[in-house]
Structure formats: structure tokens, C-alpha cells
ModelCIF file with pLDDT and N, C-alpha, C, O atoms, coordinates in Angstrom:
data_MODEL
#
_entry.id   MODEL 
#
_entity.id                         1 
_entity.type                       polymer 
_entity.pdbx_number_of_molecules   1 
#
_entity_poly.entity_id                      1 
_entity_poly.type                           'polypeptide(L)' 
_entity_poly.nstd_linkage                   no 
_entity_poly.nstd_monomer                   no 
_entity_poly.pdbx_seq_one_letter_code       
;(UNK)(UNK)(UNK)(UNK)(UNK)(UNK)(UNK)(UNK)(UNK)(UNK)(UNK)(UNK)(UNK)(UNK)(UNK)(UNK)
(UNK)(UNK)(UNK)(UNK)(UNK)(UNK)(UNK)(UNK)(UNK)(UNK)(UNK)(UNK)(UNK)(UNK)(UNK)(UNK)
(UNK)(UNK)(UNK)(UNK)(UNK)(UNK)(UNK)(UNK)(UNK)(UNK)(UNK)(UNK)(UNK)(UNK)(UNK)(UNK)
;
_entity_poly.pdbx_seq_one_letter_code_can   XXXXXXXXXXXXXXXXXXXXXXXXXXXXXXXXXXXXXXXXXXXXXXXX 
_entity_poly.pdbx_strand_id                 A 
#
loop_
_entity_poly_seq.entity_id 
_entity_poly_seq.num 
_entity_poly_seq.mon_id 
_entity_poly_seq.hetero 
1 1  UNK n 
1 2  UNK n 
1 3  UNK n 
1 4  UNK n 
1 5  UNK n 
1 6  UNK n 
1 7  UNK n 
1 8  UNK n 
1 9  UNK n 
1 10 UNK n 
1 11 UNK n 
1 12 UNK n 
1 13 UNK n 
1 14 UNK n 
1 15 UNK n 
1 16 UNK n 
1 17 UNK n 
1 18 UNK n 
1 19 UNK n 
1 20 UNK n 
1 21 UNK n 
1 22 UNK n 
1 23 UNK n 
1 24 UNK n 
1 25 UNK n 
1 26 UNK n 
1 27 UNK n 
1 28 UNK n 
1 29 UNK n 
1 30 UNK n 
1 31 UNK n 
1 32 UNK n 
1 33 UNK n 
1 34 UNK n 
1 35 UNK n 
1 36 UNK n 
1 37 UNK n 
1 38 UNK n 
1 39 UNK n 
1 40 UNK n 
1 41 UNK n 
1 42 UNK n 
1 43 UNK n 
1 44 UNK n 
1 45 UNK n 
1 46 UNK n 
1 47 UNK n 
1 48 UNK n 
#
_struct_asym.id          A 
_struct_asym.entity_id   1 
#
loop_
_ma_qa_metric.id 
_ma_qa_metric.mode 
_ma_qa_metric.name 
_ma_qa_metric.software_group_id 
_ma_qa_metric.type 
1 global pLDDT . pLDDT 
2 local  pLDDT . pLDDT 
#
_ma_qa_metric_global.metric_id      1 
_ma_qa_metric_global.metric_value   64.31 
_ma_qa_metric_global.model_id       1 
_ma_qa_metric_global.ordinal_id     1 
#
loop_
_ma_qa_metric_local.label_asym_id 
_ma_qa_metric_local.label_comp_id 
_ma_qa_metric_local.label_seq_id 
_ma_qa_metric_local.metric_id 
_ma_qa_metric_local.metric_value 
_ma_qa_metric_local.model_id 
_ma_qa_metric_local.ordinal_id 
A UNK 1  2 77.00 1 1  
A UNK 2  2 74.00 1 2  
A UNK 3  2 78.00 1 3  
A UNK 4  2 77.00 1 4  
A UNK 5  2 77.00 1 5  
A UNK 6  2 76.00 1 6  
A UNK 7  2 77.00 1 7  
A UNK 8  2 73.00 1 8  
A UNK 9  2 74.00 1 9  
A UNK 10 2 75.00 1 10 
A UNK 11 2 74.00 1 11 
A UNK 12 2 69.00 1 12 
A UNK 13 2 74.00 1 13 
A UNK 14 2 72.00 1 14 
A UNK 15 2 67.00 1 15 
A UNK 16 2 68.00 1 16 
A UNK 17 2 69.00 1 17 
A UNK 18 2 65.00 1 18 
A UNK 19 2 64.00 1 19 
A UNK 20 2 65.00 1 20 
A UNK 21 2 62.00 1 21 
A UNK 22 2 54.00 1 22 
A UNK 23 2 56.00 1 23 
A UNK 24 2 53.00 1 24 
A UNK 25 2 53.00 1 25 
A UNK 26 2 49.00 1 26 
A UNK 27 2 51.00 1 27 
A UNK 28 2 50.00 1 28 
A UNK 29 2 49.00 1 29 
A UNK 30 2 48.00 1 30 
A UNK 31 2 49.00 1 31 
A UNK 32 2 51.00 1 32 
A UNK 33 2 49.00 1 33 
A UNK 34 2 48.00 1 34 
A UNK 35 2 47.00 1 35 
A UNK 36 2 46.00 1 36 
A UNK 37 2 49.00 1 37 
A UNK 38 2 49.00 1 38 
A UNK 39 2 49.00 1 39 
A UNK 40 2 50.00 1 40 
A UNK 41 2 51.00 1 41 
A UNK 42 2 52.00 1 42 
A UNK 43 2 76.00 1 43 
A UNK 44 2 80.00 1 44 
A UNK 45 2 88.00 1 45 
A UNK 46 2 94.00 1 46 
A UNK 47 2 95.00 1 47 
A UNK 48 2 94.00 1 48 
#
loop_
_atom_site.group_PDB 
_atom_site.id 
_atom_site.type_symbol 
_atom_site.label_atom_id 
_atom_site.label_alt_id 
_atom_site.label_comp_id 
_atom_site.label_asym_id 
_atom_site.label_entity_id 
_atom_site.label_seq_id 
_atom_site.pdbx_PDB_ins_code 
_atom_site.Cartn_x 
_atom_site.Cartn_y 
_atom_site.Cartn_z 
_atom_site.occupancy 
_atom_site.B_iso_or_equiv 
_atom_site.pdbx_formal_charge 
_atom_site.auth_seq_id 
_atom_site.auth_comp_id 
_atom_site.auth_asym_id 
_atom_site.auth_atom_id 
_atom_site.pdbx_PDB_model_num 
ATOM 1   N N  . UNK A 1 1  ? 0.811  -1.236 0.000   1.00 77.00 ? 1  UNK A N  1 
ATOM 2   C CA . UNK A 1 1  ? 0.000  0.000  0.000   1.00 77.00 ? 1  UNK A CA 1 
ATOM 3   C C  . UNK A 1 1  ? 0.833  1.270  0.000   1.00 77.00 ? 1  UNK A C  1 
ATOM 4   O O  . UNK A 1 1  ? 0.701  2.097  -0.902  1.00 77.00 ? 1  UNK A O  1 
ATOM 5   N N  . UNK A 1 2  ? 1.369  1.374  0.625   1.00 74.00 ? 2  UNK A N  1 
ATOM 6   C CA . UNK A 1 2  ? 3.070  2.594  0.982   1.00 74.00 ? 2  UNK A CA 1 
ATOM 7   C C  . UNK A 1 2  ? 3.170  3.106  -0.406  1.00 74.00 ? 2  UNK A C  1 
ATOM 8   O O  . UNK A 1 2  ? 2.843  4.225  -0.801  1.00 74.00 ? 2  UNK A O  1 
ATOM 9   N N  . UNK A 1 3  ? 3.858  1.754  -1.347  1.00 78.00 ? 3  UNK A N  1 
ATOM 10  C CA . UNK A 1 3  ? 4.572  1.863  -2.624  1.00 78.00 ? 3  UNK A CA 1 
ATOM 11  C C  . UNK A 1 3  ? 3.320  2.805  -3.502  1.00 78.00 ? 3  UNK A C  1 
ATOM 12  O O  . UNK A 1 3  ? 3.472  3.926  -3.985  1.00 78.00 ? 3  UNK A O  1 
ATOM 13  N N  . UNK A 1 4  ? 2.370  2.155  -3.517  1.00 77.00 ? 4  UNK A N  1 
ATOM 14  C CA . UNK A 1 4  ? 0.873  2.484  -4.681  1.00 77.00 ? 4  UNK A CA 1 
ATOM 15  C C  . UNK A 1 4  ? 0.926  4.079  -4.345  1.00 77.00 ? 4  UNK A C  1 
ATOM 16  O O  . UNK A 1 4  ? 1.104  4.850  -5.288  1.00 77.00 ? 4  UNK A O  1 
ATOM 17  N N  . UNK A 1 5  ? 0.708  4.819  -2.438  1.00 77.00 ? 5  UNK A N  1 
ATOM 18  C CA . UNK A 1 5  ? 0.531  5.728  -2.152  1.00 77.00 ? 5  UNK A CA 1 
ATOM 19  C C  . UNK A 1 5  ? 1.471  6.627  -3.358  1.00 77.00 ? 5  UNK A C  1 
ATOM 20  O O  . UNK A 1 5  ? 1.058  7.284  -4.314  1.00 77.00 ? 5  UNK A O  1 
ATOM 21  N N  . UNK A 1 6  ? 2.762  6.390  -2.937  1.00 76.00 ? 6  UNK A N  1 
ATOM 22  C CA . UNK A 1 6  ? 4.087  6.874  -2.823  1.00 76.00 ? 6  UNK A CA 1 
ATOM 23  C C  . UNK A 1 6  ? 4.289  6.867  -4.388  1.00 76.00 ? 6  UNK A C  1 
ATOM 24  O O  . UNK A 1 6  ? 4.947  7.823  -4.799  1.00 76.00 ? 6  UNK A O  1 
ATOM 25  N N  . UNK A 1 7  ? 3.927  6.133  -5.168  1.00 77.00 ? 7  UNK A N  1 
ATOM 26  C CA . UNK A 1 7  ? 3.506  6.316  -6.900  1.00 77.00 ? 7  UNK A CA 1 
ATOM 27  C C  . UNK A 1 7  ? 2.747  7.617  -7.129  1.00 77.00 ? 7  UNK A C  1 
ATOM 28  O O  . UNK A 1 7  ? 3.188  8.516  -7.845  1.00 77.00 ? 7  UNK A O  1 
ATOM 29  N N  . UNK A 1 8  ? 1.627  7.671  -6.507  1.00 73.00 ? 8  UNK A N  1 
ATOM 30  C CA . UNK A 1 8  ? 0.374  8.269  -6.940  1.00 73.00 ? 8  UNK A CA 1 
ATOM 31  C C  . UNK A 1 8  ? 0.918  9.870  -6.681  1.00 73.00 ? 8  UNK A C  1 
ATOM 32  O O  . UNK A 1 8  ? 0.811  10.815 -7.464  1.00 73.00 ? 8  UNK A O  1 
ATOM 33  N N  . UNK A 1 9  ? 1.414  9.862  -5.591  1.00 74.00 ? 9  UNK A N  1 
ATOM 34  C CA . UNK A 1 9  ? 2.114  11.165 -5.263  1.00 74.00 ? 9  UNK A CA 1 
ATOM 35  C C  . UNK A 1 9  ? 3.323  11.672 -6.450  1.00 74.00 ? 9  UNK A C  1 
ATOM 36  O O  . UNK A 1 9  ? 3.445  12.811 -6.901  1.00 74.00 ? 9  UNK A O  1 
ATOM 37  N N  . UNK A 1 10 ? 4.083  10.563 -6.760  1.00 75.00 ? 10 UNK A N  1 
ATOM 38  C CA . UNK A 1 10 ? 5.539  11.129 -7.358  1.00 75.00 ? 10 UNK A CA 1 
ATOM 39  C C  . UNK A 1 10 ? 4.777  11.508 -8.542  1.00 75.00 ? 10 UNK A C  1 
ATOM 40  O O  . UNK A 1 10 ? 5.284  12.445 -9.159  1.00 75.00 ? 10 UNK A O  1 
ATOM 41  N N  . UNK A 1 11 ? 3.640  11.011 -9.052  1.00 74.00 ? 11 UNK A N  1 
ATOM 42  C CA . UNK A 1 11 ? 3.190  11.291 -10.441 1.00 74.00 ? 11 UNK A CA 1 
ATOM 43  C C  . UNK A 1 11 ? 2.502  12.253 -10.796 1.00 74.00 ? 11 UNK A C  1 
ATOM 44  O O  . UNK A 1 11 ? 2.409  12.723 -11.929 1.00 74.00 ? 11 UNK A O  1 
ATOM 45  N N  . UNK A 1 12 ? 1.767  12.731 -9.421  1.00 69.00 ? 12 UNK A N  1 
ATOM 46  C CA . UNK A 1 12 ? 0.825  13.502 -8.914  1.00 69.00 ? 12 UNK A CA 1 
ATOM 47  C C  . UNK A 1 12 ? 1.992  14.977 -9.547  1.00 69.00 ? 12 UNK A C  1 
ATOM 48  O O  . UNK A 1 12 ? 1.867  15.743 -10.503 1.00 69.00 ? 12 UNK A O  1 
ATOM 49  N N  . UNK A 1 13 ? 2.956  14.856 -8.589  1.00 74.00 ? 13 UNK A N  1 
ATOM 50  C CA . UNK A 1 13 ? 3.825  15.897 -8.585  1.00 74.00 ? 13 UNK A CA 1 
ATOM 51  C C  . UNK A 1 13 ? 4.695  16.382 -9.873  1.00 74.00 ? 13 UNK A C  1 
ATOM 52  O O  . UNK A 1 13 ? 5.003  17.527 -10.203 1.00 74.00 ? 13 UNK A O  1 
ATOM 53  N N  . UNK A 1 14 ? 5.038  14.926 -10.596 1.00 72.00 ? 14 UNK A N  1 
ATOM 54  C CA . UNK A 1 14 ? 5.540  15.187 -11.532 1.00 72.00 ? 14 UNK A CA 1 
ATOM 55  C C  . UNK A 1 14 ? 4.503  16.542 -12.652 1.00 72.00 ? 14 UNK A C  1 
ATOM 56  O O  . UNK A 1 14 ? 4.946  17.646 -12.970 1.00 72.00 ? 14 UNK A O  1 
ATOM 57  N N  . UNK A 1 15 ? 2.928  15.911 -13.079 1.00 67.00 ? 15 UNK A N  1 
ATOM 58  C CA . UNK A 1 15 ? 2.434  16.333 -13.629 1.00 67.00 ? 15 UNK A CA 1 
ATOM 59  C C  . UNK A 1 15 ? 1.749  17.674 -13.283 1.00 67.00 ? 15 UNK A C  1 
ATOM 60  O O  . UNK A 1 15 ? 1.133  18.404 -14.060 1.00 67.00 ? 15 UNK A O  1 
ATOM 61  N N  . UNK A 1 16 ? 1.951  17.836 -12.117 1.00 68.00 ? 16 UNK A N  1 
ATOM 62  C CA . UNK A 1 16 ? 1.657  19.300 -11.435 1.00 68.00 ? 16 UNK A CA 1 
ATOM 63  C C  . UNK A 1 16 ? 3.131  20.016 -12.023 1.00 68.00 ? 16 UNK A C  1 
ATOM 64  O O  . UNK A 1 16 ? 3.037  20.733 -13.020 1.00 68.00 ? 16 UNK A O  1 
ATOM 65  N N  . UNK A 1 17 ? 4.116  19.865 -11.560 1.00 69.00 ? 17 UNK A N  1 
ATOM 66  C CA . UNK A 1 17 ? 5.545  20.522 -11.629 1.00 69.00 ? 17 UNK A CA 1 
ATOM 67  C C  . UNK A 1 17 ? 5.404  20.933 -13.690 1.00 69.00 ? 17 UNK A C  1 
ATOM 68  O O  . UNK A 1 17 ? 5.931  21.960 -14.117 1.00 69.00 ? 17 UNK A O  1 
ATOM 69  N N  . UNK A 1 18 ? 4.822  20.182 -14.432 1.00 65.00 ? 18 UNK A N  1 
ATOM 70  C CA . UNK A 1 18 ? 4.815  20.041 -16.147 1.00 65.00 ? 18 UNK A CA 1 
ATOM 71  C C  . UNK A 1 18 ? 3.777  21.601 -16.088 1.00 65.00 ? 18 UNK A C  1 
ATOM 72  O O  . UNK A 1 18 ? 4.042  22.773 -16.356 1.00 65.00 ? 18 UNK A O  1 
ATOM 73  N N  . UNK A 1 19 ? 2.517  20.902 -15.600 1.00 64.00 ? 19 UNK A N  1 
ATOM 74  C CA . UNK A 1 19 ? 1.568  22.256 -15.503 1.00 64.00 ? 19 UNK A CA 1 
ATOM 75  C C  . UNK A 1 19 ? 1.838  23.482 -14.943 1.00 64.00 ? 19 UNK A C  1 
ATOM 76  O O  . UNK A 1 19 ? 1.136  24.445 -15.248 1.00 64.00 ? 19 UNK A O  1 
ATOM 77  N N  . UNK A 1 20 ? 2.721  23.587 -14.194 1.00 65.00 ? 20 UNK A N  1 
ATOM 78  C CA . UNK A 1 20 ? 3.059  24.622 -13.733 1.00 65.00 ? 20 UNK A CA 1 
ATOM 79  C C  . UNK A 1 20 ? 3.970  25.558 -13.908 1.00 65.00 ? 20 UNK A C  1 
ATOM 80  O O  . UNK A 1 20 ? 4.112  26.572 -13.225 1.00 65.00 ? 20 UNK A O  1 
ATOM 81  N N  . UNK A 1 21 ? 4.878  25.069 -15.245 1.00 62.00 ? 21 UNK A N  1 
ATOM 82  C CA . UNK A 1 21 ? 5.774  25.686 -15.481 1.00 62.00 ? 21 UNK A CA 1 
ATOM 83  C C  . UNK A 1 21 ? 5.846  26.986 -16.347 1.00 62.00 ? 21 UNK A C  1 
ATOM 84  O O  . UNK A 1 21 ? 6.532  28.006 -16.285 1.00 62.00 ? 21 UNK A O  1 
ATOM 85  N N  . UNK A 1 22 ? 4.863  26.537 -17.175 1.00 54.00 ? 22 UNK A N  1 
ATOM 86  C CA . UNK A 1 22 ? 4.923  28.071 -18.114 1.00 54.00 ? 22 UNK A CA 1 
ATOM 87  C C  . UNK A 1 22 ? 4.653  29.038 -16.988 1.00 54.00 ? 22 UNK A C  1 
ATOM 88  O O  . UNK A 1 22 ? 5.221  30.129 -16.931 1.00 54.00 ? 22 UNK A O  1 
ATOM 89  N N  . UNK A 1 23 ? 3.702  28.586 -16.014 1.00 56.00 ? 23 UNK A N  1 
ATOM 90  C CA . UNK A 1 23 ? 3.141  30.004 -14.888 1.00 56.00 ? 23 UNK A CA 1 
ATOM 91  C C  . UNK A 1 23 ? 4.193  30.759 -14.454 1.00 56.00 ? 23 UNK A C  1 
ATOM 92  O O  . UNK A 1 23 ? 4.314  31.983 -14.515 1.00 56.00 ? 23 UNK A O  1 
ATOM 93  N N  . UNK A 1 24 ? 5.360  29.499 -13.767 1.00 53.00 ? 24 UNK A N  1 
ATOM 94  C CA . UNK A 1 24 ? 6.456  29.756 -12.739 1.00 53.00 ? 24 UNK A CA 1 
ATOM 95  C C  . UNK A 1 24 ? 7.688  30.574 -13.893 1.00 53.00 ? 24 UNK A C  1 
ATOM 96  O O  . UNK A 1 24 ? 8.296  31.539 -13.430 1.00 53.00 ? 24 UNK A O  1 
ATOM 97  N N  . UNK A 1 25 ? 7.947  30.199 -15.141 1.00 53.00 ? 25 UNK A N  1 
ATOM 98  C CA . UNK A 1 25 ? 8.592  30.802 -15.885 1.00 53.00 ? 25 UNK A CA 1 
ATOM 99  C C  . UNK A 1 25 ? 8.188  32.485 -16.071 1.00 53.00 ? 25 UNK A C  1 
ATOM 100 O O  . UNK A 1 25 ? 8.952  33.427 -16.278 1.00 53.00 ? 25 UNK A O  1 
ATOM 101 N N  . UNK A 1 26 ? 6.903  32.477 -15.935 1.00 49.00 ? 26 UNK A N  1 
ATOM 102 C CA . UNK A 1 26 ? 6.221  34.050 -16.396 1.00 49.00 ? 26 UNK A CA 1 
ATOM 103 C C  . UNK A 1 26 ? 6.449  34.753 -15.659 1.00 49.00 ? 26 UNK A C  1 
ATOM 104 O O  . UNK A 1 26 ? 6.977  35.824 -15.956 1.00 49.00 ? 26 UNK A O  1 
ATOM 105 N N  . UNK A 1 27 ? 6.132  34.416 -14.382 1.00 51.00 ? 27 UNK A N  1 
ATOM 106 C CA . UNK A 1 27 ? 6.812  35.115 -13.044 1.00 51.00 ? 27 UNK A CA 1 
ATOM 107 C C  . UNK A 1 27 ? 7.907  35.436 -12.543 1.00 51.00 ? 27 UNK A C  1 
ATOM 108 O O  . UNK A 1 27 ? 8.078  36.347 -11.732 1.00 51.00 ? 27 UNK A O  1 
ATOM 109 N N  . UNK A 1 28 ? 8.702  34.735 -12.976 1.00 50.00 ? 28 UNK A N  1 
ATOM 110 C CA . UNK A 1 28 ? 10.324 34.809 -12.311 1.00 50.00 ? 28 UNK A CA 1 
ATOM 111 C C  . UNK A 1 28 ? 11.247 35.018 -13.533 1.00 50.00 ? 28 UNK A C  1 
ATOM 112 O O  . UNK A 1 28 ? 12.431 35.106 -13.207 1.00 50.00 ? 28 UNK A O  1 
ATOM 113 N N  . UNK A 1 29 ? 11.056 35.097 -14.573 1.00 49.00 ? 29 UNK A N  1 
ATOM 114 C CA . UNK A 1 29 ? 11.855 35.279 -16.007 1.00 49.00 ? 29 UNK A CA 1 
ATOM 115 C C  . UNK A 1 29 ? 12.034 36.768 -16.171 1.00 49.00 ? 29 UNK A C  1 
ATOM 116 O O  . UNK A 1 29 ? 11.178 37.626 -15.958 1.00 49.00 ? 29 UNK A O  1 
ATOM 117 N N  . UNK A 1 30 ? 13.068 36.915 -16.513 1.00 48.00 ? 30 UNK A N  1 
ATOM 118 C CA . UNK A 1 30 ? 13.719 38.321 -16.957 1.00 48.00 ? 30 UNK A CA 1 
ATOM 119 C C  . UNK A 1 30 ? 12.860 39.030 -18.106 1.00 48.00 ? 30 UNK A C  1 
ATOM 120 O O  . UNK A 1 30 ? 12.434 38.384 -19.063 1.00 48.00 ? 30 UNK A O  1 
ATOM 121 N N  . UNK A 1 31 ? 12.570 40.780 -17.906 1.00 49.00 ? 31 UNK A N  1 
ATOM 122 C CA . UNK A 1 31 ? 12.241 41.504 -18.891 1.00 49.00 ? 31 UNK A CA 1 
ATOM 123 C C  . UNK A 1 31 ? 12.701 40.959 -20.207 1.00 49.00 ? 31 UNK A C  1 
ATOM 124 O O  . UNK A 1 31 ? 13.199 39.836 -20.125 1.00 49.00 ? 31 UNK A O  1 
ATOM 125 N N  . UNK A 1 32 ? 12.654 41.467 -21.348 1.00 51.00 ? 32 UNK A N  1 
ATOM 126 C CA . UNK A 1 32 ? 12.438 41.281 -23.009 1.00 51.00 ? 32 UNK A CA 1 
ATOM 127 C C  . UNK A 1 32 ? 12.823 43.019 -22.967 1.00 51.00 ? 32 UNK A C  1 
ATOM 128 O O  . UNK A 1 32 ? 12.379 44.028 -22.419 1.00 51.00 ? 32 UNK A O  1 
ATOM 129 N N  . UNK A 1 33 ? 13.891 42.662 -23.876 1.00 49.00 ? 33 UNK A N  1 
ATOM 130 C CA . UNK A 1 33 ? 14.649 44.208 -24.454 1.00 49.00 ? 33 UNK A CA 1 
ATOM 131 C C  . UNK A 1 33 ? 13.823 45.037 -24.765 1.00 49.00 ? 33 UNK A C  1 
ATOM 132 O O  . UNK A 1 33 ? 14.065 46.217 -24.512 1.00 49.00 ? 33 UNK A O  1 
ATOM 133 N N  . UNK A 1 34 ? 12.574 44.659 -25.420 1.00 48.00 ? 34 UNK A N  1 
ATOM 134 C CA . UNK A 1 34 ? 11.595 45.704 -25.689 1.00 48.00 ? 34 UNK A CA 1 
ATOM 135 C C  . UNK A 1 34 ? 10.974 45.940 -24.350 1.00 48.00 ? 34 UNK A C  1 
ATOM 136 O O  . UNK A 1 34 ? 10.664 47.131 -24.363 1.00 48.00 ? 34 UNK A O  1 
ATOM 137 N N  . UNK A 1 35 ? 10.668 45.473 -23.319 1.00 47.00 ? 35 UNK A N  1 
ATOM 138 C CA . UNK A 1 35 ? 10.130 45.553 -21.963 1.00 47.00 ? 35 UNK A CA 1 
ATOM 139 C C  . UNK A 1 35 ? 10.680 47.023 -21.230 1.00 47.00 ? 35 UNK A C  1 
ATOM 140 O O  . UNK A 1 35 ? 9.980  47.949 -20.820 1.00 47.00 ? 35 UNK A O  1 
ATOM 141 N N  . UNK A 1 36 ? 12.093 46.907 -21.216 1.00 46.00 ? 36 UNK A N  1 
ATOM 142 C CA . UNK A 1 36 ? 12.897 47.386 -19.956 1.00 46.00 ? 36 UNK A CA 1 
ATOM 143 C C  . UNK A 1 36 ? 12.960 49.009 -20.162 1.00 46.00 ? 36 UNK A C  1 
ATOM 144 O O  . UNK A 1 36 ? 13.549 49.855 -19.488 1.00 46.00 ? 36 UNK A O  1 
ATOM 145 N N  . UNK A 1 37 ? 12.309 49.119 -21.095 1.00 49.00 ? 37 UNK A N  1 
ATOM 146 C CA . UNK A 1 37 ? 12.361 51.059 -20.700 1.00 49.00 ? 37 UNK A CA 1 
ATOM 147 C C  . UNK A 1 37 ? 10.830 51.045 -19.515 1.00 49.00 ? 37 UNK A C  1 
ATOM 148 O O  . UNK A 1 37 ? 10.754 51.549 -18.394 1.00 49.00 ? 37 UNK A O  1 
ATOM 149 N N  . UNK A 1 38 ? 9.729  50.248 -20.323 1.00 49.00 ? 38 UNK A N  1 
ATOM 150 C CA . UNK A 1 38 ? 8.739  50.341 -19.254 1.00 49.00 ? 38 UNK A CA 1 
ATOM 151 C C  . UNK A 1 38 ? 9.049  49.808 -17.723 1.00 49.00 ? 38 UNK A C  1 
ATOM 152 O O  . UNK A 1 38 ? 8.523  50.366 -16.760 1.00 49.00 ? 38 UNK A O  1 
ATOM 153 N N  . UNK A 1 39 ? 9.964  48.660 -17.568 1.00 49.00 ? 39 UNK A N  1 
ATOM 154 C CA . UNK A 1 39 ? 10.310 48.556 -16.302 1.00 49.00 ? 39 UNK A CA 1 
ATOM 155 C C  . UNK A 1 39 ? 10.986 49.240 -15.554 1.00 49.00 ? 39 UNK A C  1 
ATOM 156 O O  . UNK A 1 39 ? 11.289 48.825 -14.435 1.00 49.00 ? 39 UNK A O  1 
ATOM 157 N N  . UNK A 1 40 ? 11.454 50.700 -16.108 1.00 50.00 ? 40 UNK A N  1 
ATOM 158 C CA . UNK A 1 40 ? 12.675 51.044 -15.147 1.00 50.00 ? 40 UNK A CA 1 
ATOM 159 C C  . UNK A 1 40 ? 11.767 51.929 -14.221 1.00 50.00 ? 40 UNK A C  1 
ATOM 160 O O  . UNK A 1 40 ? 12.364 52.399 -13.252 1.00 50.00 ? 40 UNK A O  1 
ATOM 161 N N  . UNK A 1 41 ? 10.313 52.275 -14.347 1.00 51.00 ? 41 UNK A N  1 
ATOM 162 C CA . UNK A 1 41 ? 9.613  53.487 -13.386 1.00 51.00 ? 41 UNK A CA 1 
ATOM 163 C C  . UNK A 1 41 ? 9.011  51.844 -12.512 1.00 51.00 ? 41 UNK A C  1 
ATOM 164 O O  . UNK A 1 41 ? 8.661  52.128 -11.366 1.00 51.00 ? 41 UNK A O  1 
ATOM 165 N N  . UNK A 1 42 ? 8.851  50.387 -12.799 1.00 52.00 ? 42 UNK A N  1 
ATOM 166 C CA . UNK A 1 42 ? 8.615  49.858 -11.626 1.00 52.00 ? 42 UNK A CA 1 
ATOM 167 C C  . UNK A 1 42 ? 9.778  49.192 -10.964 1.00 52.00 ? 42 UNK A C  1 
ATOM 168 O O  . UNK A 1 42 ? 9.679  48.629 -9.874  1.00 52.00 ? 42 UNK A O  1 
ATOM 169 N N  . UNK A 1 43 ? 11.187 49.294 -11.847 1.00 76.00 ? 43 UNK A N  1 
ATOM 170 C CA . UNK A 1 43 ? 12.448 49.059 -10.771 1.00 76.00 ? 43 UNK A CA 1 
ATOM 171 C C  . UNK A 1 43 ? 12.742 49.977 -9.574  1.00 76.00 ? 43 UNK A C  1 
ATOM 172 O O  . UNK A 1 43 ? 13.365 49.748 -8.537  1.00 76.00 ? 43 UNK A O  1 
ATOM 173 N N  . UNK A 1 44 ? 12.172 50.985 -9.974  1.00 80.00 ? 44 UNK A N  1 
ATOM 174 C CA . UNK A 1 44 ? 12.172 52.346 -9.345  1.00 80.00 ? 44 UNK A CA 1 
ATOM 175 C C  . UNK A 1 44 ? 11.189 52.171 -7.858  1.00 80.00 ? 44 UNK A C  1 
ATOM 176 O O  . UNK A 1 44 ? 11.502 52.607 -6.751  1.00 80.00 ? 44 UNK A O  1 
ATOM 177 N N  . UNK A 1 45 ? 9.889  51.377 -8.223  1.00 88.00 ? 45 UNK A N  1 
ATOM 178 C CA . UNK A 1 45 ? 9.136  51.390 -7.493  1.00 88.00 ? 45 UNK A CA 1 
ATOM 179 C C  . UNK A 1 45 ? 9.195  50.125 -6.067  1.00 88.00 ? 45 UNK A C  1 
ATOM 180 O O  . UNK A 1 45 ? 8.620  50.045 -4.982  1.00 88.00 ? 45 UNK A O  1 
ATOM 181 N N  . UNK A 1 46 ? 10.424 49.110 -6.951  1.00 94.00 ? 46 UNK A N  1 
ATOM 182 C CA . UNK A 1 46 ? 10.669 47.487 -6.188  1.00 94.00 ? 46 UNK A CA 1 
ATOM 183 C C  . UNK A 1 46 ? 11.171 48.120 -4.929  1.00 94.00 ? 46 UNK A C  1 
ATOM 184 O O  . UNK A 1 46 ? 11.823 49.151 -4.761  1.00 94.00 ? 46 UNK A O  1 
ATOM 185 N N  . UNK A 1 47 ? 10.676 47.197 -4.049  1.00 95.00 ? 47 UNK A N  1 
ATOM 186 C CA . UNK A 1 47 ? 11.416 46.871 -2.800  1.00 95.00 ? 47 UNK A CA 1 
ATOM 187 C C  . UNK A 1 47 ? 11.808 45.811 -2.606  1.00 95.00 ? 47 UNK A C  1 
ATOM 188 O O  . UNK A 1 47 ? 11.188 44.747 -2.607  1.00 95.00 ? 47 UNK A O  1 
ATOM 189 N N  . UNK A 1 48 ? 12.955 46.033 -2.408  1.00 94.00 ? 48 UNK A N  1 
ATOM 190 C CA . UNK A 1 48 ? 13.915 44.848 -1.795  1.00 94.00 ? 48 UNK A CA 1 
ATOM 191 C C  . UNK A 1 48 ? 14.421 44.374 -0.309  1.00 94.00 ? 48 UNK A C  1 
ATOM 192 O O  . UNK A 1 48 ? 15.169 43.403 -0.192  1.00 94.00 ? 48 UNK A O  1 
#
């Protein structure tokens, strides 16, 4: 029973981690050369 659980999960996760990637890429991926004049009034605005 352990093993079946312990499948269902790794696969579970695998196919979550597939689905989730374009999201996690959109979020955390660097401006686009055409982007970065509009980003510099919200670099301005980041807190760090």
C-alpha cells in the first residue's frame, strides 16, 4: 500500500511541476529588451 501511495504522489507531482511551469517561468523570467524602458519606473518602485 506505501509503494501504490508513494507512486500516486511522485506522479501527482511530476504532472503538477509540467503544468506549472509556463506560470512559474512568467513570473520569475527576466524583462524582453523591448520591456525594460517600461520597467525602469517599476524598478524604481521594487522593494527589496
Amino acid at each position: 500500500p506505501l509503494k501504490i501511495i508513494q507512486k500516486a504522489q511522485n506522479e501527482w507531482m511530476e504532472y503538477k511541476e509540467a503544468k506549472d511551469q509556463e506560470k512559474r517561468m512568467s513570473m520569475l523570467e527576466t524583462p524582453r529588451a523591448d520591456e525594460l524602458q517600461g520597467q525602469r519606473k517599476e524598478d524604481a518602485d521594487t522593494i527589496h
